[in-house]
C-alpha atoms as a PDB file:
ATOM      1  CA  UNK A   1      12.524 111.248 -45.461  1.00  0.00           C
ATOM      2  CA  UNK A   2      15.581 112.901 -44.045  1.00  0.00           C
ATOM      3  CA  UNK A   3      17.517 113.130 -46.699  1.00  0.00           C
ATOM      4  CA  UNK A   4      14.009 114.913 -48.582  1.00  0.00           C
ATOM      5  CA  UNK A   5      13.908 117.453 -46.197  1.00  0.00           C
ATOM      6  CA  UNK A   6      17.525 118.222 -45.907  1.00  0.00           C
ATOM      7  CA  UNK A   7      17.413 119.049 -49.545  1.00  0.00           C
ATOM      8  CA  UNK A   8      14.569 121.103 -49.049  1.00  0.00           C
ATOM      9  CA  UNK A   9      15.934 122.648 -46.030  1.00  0.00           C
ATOM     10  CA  UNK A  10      19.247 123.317 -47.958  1.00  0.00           C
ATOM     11  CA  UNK A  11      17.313 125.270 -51.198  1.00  0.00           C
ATOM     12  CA  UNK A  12      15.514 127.384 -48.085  1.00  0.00           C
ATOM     13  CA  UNK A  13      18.211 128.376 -47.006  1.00  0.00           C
ATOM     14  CA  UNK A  14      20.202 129.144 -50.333  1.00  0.00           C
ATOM     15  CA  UNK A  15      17.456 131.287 -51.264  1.00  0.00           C
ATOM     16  CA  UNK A  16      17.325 133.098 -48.035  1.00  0.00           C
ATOM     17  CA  UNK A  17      21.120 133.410 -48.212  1.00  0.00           C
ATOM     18  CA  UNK A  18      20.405 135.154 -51.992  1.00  0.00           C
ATOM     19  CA  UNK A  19      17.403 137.486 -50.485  1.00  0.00           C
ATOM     20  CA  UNK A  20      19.615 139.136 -47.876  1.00  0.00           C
ATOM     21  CA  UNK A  21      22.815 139.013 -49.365  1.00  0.00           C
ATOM     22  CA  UNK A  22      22.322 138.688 -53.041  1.00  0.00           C
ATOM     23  CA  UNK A  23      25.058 136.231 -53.224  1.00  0.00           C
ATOM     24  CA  UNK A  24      23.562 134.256 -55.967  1.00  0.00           C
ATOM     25  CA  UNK A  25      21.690 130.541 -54.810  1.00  0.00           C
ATOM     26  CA  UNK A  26      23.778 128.446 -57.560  1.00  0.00           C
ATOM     27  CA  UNK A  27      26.782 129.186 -56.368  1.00  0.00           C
ATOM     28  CA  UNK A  28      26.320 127.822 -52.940  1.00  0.00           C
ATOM     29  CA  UNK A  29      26.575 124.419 -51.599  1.00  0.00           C
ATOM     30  CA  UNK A  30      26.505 122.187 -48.340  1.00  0.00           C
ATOM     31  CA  UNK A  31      30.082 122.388 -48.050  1.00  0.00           C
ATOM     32  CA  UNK A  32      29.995 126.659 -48.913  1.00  0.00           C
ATOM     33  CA  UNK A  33      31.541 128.894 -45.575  1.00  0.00           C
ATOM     34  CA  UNK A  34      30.150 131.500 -44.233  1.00  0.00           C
ATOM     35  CA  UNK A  35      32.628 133.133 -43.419  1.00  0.00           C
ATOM     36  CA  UNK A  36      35.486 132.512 -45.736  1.00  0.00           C
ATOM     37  CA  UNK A  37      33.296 132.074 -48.748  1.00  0.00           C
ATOM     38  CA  UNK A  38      30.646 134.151 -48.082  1.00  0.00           C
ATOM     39  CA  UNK A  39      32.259 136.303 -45.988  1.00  0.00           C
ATOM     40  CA  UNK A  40      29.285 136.854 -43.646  1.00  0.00           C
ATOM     41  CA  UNK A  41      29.977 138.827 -40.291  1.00  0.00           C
ATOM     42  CA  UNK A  42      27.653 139.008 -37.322  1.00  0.00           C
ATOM     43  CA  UNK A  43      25.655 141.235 -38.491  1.00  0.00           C
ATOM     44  CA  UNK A  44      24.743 139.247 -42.053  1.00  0.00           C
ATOM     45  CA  UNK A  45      24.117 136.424 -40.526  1.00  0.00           C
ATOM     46  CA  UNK A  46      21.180 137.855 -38.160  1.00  0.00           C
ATOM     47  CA  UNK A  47      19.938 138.977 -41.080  1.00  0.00           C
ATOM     48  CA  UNK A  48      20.148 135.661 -42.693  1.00  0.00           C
ATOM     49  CA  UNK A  49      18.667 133.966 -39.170  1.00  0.00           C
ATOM     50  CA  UNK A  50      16.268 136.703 -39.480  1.00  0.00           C
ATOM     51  CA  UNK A  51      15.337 136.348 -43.075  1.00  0.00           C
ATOM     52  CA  UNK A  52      14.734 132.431 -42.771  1.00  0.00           C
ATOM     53  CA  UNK A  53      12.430 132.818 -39.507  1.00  0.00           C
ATOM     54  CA  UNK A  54      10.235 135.254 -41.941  1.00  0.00           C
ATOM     55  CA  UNK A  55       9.927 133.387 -45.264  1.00  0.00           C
ATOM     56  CA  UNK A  56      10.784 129.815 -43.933  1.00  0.00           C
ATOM     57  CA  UNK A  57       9.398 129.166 -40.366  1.00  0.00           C
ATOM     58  CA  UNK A  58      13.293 128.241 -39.424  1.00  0.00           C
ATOM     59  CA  UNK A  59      14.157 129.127 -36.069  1.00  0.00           C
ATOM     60  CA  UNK A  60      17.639 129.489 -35.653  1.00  0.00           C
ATOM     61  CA  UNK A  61      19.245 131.663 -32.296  1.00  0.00           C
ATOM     62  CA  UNK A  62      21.893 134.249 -32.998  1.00  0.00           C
ATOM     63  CA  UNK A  63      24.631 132.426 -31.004  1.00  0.00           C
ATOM     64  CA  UNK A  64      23.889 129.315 -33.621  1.00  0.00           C
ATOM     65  CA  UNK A  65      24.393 131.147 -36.405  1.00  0.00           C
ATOM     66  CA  UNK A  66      27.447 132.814 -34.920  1.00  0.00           C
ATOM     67  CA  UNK A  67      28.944 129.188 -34.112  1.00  0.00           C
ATOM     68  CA  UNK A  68      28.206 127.566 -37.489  1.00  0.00           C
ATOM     69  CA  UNK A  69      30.649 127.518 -40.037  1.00  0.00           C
ATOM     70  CA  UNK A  70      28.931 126.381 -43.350  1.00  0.00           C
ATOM     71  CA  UNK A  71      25.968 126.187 -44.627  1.00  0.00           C
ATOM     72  CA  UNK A  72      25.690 122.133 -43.731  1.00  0.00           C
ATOM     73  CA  UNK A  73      25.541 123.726 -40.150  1.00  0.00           C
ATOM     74  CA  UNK A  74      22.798 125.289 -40.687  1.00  0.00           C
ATOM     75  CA  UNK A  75      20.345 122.802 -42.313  1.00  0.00           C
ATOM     76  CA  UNK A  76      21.640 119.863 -40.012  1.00  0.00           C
ATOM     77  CA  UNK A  77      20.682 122.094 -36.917  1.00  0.00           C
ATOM     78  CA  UNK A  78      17.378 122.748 -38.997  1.00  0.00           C
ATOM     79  CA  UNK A  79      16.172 118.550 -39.717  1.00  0.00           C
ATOM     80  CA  UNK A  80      17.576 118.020 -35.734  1.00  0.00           C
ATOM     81  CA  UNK A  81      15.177 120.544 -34.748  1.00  0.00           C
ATOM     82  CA  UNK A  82      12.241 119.547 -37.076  1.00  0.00           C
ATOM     83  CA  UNK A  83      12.928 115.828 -36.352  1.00  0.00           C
ATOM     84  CA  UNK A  84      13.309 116.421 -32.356  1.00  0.00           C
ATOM     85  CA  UNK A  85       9.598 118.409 -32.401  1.00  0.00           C
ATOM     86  CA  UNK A  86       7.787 115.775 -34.935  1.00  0.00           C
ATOM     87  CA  UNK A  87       8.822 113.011 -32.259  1.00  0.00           C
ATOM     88  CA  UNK A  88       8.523 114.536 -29.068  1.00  0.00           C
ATOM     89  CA  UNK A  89       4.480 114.852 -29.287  1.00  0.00           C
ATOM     90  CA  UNK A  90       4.390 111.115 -29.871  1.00  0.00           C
ATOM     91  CA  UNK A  91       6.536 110.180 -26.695  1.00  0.00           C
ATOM     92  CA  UNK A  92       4.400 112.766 -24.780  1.00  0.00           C
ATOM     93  CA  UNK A  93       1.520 110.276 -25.790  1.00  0.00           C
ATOM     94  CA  UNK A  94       3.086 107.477 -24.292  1.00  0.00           C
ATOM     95  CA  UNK A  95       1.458 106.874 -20.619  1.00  0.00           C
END
């Protein structure tokens, strides 16, 4: 199921990466940079953080995307999130 979602997670964010930079999707990959390949500074990538919060649901703070380097970064901080919140409800449940 992880491995589903990362790949899901990944083609979110490779087409949010194309909407606000127009760097085309097919040329990115897990292992792309953001900075040295796709030479994203500050400001791009709030606009990427922002773009993915709008069309994806992705919530991802400014000082993550300032800290991650590639694009791996940013969809393994996305399943820990989604993963974390899916089984903290059940643990709440146990009394």
């Amino acid at each position: 199921m992880q491995s589903a979602f990362n790949n899901s997670t990944f083609q979110k964010v490779a087409a949010a990466i194309e909407r606000s930079t127009g760097i085309k999707a097919h040329g990115i990959s897990l292992s792309t940079q953001l900075g040295e390949d796709l030479a994203l500074d500050q400001s791009s990538r709030q606009k990427l953080a922002l773009q993915l919060q709008e069309s994806h649901g992705i919530e991802l703070s400014l000082t993550d995307m300032e800290r991650f380097a590639s694009i791996a970064d940013i969809v393994t901080c996305s399943s820990r999130q989604y993963f974390k919140d899916i089984q903290e409800p059940a643990a709440a449940m146990v009394v």
